[in-house]
Every structure is written in C-alpha cells, then in structure tokens.
PDB file of N, CA and C in Angstrom:
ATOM      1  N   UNK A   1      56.435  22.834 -62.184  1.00  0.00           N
ATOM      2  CA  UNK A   1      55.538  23.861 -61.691  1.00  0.00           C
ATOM      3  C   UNK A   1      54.375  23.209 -60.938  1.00  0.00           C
ATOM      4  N   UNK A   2      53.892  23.989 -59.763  1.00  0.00           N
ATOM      5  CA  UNK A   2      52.382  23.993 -58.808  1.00  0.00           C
ATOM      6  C   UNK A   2      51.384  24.296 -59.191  1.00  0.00           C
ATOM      7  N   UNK A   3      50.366  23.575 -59.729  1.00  0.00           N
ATOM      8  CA  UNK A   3      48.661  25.165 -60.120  1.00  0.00           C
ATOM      9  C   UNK A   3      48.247  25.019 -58.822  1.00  0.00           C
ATOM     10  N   UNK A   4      47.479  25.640 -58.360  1.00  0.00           N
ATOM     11  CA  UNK A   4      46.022  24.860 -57.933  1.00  0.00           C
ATOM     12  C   UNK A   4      44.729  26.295 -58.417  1.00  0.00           C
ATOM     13  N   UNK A   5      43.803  25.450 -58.222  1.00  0.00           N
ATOM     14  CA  UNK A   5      42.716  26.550 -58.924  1.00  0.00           C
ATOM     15  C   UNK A   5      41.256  26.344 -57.506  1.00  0.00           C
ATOM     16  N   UNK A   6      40.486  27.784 -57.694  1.00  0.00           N
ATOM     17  CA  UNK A   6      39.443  27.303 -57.055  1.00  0.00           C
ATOM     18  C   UNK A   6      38.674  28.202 -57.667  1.00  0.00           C
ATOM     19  N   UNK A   7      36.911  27.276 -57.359  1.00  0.00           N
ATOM     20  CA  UNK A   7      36.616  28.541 -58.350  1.00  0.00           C
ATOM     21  C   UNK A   7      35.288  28.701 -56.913  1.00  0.00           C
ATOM     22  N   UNK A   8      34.906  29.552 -56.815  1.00  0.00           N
ATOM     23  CA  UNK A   8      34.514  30.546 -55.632  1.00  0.00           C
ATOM     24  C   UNK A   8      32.785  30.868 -55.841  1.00  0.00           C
ATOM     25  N   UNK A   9      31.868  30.287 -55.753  1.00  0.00           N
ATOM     26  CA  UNK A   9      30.448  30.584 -55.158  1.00  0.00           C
ATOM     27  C   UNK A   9      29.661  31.101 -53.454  1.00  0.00           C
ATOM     28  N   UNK A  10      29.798  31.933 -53.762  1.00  0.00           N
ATOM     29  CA  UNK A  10      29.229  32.359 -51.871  1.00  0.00           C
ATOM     30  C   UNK A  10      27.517  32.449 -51.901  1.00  0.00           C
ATOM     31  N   UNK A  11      27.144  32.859 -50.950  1.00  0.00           N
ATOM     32  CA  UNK A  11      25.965  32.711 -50.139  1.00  0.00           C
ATOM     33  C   UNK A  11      24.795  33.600 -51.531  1.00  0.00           C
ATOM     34  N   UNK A  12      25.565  34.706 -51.582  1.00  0.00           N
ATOM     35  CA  UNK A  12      24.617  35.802 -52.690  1.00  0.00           C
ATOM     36  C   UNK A  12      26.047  36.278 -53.814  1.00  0.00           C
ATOM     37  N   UNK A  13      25.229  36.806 -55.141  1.00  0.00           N
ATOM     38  CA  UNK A  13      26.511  37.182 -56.403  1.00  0.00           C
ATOM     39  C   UNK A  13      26.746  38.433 -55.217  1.00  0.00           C
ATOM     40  N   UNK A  14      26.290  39.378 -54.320  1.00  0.00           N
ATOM     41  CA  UNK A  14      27.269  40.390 -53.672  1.00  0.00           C
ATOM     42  C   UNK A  14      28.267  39.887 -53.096  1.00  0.00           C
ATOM     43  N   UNK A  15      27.716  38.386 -52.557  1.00  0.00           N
ATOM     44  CA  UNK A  15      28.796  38.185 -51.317  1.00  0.00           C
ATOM     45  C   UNK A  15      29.975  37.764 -51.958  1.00  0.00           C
ATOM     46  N   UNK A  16      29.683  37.098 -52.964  1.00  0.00           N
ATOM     47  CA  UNK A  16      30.430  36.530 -54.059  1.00  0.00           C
ATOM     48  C   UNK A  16      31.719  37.572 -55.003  1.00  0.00           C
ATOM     49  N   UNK A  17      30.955  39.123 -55.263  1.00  0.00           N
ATOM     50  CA  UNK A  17      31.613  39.849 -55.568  1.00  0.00           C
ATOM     51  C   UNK A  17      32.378  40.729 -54.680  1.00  0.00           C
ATOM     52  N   UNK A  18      31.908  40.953 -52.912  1.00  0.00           N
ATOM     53  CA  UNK A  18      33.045  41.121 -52.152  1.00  0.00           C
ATOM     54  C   UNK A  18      34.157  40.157 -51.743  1.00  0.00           C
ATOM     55  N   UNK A  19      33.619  38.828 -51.981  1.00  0.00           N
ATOM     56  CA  UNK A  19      35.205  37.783 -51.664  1.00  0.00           C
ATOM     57  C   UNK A  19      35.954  38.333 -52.846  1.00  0.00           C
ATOM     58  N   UNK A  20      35.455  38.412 -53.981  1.00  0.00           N
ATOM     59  CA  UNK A  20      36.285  38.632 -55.535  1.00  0.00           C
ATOM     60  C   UNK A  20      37.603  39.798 -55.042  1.00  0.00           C
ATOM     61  N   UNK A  21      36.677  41.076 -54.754  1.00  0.00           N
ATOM     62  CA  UNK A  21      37.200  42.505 -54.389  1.00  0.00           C
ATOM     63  C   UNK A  21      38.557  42.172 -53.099  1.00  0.00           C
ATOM     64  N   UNK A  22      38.390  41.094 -52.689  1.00  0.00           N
ATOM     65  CA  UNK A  22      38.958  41.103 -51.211  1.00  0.00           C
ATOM     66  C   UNK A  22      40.145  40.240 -51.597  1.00  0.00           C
ATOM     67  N   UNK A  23      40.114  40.003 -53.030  1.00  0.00           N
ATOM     68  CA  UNK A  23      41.591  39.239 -53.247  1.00  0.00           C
ATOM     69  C   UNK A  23      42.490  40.134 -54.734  1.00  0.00           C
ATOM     70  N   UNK A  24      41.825  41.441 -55.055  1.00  0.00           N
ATOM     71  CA  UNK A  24      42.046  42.177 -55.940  1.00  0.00           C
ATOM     72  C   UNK A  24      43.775  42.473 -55.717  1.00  0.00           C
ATOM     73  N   UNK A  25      44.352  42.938 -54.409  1.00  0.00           N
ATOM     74  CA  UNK A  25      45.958  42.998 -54.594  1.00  0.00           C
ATOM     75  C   UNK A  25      46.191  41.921 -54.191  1.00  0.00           C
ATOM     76  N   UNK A  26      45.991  40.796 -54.103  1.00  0.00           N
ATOM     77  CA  UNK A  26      46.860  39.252 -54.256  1.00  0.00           C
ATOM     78  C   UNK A  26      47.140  38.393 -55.305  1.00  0.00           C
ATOM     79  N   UNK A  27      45.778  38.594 -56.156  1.00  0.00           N
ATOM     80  CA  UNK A  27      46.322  37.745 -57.341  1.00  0.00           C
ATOM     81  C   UNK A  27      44.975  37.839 -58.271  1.00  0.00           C
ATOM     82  N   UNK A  28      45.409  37.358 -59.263  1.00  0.00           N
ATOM     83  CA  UNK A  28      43.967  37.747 -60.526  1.00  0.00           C
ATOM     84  C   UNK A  28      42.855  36.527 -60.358  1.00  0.00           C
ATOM     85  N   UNK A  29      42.176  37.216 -60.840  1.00  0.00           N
ATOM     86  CA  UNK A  29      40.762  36.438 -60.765  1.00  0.00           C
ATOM     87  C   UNK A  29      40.400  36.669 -62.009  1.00  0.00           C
ATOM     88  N   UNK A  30      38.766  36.062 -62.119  1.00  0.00           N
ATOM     89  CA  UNK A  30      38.456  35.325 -63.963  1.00  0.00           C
ATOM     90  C   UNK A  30      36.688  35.099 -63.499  1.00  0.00           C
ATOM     91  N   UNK A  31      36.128  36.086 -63.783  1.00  0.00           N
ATOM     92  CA  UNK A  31      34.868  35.418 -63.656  1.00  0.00           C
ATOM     93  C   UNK A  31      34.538  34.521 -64.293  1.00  0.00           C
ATOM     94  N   UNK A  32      33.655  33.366 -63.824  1.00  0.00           N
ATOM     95  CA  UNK A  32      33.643  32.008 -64.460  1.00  0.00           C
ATOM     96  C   UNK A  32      32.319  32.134 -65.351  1.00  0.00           C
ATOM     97  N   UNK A  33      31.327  32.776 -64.546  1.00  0.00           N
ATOM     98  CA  UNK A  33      29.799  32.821 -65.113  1.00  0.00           C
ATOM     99  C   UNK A  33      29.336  33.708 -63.940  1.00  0.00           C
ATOM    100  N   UNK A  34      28.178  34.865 -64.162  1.00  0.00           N
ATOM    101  CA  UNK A  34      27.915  35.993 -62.726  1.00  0.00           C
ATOM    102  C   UNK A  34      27.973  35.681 -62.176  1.00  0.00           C
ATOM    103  N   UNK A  35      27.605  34.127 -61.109  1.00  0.00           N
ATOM    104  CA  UNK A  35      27.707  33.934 -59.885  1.00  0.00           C
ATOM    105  C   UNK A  35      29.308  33.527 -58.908  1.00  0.00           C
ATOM    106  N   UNK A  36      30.244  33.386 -60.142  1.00  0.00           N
ATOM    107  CA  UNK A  36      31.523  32.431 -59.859  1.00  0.00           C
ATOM    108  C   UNK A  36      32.592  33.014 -60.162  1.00  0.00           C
ATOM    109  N   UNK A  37      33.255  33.094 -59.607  1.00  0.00           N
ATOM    110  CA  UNK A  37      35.229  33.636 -59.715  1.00  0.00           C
ATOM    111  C   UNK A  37      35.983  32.336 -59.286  1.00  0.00           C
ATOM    112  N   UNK A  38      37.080  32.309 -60.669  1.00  0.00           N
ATOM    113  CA  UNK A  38      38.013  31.219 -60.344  1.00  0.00           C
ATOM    114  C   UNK A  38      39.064  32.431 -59.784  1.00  0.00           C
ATOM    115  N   UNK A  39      40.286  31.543 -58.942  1.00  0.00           N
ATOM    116  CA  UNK A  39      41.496  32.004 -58.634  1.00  0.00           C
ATOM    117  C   UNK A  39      42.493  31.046 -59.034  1.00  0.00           C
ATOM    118  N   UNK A  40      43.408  30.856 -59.753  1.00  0.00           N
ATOM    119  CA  UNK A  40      44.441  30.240 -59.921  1.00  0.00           C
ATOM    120  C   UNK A  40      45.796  30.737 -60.063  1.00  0.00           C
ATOM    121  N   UNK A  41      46.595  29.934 -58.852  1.00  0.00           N
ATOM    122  CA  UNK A  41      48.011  30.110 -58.080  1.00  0.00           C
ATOM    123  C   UNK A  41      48.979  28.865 -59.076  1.00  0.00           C
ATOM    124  N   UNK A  42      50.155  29.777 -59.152  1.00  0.00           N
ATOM    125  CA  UNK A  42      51.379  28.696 -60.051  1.00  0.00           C
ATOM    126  C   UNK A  42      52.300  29.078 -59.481  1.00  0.00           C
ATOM    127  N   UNK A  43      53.373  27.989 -58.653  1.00  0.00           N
ATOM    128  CA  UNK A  43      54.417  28.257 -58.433  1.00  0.00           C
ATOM    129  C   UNK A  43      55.398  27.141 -58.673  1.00  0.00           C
ATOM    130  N   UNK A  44      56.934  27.570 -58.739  1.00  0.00           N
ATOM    131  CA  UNK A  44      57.533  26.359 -58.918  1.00  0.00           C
ATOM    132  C   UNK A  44      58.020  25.823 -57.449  1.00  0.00           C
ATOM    133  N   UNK A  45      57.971  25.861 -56.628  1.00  0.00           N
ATOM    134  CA  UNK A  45      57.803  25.141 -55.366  1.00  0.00           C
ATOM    135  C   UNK A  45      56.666  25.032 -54.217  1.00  0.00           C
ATOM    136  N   UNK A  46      56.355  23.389 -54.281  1.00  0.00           N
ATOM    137  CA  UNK A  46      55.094  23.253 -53.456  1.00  0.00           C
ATOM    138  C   UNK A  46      54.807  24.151 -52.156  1.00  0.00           C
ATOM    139  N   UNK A  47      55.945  24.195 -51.748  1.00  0.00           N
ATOM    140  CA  UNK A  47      56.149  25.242 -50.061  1.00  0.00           C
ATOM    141  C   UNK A  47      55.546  26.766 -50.412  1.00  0.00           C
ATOM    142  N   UNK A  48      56.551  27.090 -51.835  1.00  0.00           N
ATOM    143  CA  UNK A  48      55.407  28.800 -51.811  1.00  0.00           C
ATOM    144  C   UNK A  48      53.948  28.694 -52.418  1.00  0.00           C
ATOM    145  N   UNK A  49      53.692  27.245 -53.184  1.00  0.00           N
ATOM    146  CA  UNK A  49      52.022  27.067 -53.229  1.00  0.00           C
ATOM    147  C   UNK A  49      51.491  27.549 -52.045  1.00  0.00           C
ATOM    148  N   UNK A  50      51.540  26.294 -51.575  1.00  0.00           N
ATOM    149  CA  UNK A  50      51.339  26.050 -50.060  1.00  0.00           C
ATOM    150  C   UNK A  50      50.778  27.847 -49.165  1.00  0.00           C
ATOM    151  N   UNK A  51      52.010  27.820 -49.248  1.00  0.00           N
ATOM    152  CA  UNK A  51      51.977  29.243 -48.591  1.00  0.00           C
ATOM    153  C   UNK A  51      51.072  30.599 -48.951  1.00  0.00           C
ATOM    154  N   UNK A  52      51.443  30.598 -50.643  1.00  0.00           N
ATOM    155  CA  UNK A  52      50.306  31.463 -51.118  1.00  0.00           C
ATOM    156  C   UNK A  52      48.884  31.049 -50.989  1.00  0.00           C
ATOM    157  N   UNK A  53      49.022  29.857 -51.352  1.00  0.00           N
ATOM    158  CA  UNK A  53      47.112  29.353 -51.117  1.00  0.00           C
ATOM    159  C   UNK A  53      46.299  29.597 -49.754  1.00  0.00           C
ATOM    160  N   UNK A  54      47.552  29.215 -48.618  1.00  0.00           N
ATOM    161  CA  UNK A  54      47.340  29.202 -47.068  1.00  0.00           C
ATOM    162  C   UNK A  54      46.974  31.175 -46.933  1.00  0.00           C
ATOM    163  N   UNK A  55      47.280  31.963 -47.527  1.00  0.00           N
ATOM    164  CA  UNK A  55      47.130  33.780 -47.507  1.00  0.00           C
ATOM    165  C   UNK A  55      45.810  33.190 -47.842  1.00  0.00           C
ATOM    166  N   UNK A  56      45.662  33.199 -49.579  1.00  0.00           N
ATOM    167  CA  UNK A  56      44.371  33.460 -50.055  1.00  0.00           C
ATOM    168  C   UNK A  56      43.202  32.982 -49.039  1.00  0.00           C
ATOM    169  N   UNK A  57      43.467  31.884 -48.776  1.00  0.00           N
ATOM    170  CA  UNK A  57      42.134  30.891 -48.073  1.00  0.00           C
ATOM    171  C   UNK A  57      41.795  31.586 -46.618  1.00  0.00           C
ATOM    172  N   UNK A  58      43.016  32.286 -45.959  1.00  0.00           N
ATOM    173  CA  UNK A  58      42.976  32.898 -44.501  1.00  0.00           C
ATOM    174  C   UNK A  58      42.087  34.052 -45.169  1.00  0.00           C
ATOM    175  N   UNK A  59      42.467  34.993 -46.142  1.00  0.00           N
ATOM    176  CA  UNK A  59      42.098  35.994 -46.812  1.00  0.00           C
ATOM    177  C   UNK A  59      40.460  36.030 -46.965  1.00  0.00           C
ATOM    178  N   UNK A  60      39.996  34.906 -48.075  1.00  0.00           N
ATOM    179  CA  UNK A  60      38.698  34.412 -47.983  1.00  0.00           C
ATOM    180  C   UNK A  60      37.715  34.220 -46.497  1.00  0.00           C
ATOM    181  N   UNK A  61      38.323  33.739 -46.299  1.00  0.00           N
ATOM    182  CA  UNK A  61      37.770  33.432 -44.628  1.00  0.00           C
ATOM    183  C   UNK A  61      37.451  34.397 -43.707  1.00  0.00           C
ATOM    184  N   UNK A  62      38.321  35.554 -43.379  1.00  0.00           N
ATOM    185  CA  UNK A  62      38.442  36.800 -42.725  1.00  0.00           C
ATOM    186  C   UNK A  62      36.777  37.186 -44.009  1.00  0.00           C
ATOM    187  N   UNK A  63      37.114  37.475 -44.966  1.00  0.00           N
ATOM    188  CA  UNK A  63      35.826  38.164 -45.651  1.00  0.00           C
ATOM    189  C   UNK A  63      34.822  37.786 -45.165  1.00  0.00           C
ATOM    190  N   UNK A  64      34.598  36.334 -45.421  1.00  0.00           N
ATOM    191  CA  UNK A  64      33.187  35.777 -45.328  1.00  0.00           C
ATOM    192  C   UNK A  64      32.679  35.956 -43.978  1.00  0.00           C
ATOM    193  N   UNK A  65      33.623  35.941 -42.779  1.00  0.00           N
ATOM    194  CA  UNK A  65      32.883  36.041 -41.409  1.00  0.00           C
ATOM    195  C   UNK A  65      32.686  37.774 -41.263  1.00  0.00           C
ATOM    196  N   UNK A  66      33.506  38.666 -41.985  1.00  0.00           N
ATOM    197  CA  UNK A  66      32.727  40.066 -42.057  1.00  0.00           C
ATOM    198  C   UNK A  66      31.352  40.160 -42.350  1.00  0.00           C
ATOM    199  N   UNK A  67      31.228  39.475 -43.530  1.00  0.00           N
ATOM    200  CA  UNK A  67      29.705  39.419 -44.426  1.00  0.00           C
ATOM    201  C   UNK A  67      28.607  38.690 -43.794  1.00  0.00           C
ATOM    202  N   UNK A  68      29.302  38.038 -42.600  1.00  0.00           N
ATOM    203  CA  UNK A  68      28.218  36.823 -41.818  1.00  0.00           C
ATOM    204  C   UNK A  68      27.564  37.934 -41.242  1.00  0.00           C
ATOM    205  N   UNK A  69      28.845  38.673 -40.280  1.00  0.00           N
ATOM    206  CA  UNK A  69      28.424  39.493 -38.925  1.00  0.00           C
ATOM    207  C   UNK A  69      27.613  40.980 -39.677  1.00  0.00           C
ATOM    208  N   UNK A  70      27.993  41.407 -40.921  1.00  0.00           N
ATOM    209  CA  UNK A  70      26.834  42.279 -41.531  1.00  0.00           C
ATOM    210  C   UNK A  70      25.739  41.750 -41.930  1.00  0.00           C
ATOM    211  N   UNK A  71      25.640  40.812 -42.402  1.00  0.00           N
ATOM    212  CA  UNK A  71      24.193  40.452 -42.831  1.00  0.00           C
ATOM    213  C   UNK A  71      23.268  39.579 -41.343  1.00  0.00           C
ATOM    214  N   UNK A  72      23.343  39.809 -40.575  1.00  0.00           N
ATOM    215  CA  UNK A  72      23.092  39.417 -39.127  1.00  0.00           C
ATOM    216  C   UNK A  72      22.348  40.779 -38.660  1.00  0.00           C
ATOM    217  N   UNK A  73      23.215  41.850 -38.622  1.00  0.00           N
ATOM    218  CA  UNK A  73      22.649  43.008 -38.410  1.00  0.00           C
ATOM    219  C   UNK A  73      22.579  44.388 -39.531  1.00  0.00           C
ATOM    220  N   UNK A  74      21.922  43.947 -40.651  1.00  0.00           N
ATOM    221  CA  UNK A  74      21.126  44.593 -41.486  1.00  0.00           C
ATOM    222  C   UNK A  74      20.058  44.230 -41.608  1.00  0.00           C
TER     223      UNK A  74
END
C-alpha cells in the first residue's frame, strides 16, 4: 500500500475552513487543531496515488486563488 498525508494551514482558520469544504466529496479530512486539516490518501498503486494526490493538490490550488481574488476585492 501508498499513504501520503498533508496536513493543511492557509492564510486565515476561514481560508483554512474553505480549502477543508472544497475537498468534502473527494476524500475525508481530520481536523488536526482549529487552525489545521490533515488529508490522507491510501492506495495500492503508486500511479492511482499519484493521480489522486495530483486532483486533490489541483483542487486545493483552484480554491486558494478564488480566496486570493476575493479577499483583494472585499
């Protein structure tokens, strides 16, 4: 078997709790302590790691530049 784990601090605990919200139908999350969400992926082949981690992280990413371009103009 594959883990990998990450555990997730953003800019503010909101911004922090919309990355959380923004991976709710992909896979479970674990608050670590209020400011922090782990995510941890298991598969038995590195290629669908790979692959699932490569979603989540595109996933993450798409969020955070939403939250850039709102908090810019609020």
């Amino acid at each position: 078997m594959w883990h990998l784990s990450l555990i997730v601090t953003s800019r503010s605990n909101l911004d922090t709790q919309s990355l959380c919200a923004a991976l709710a139908t992909d896979c479970e999350t674990n608050w670590v302590n209020p400011e922090s969400f782990e995510l941890n992926l298991t598969e038995s082949k590195c290629k669908d790691l790979r692959a699932m981690w490569n979603t989540r992280m595109r996933g993450l990413i798409a969020t955070d530049e939403v939250l850039k371009v709102f908090a810019k103009h609020s």
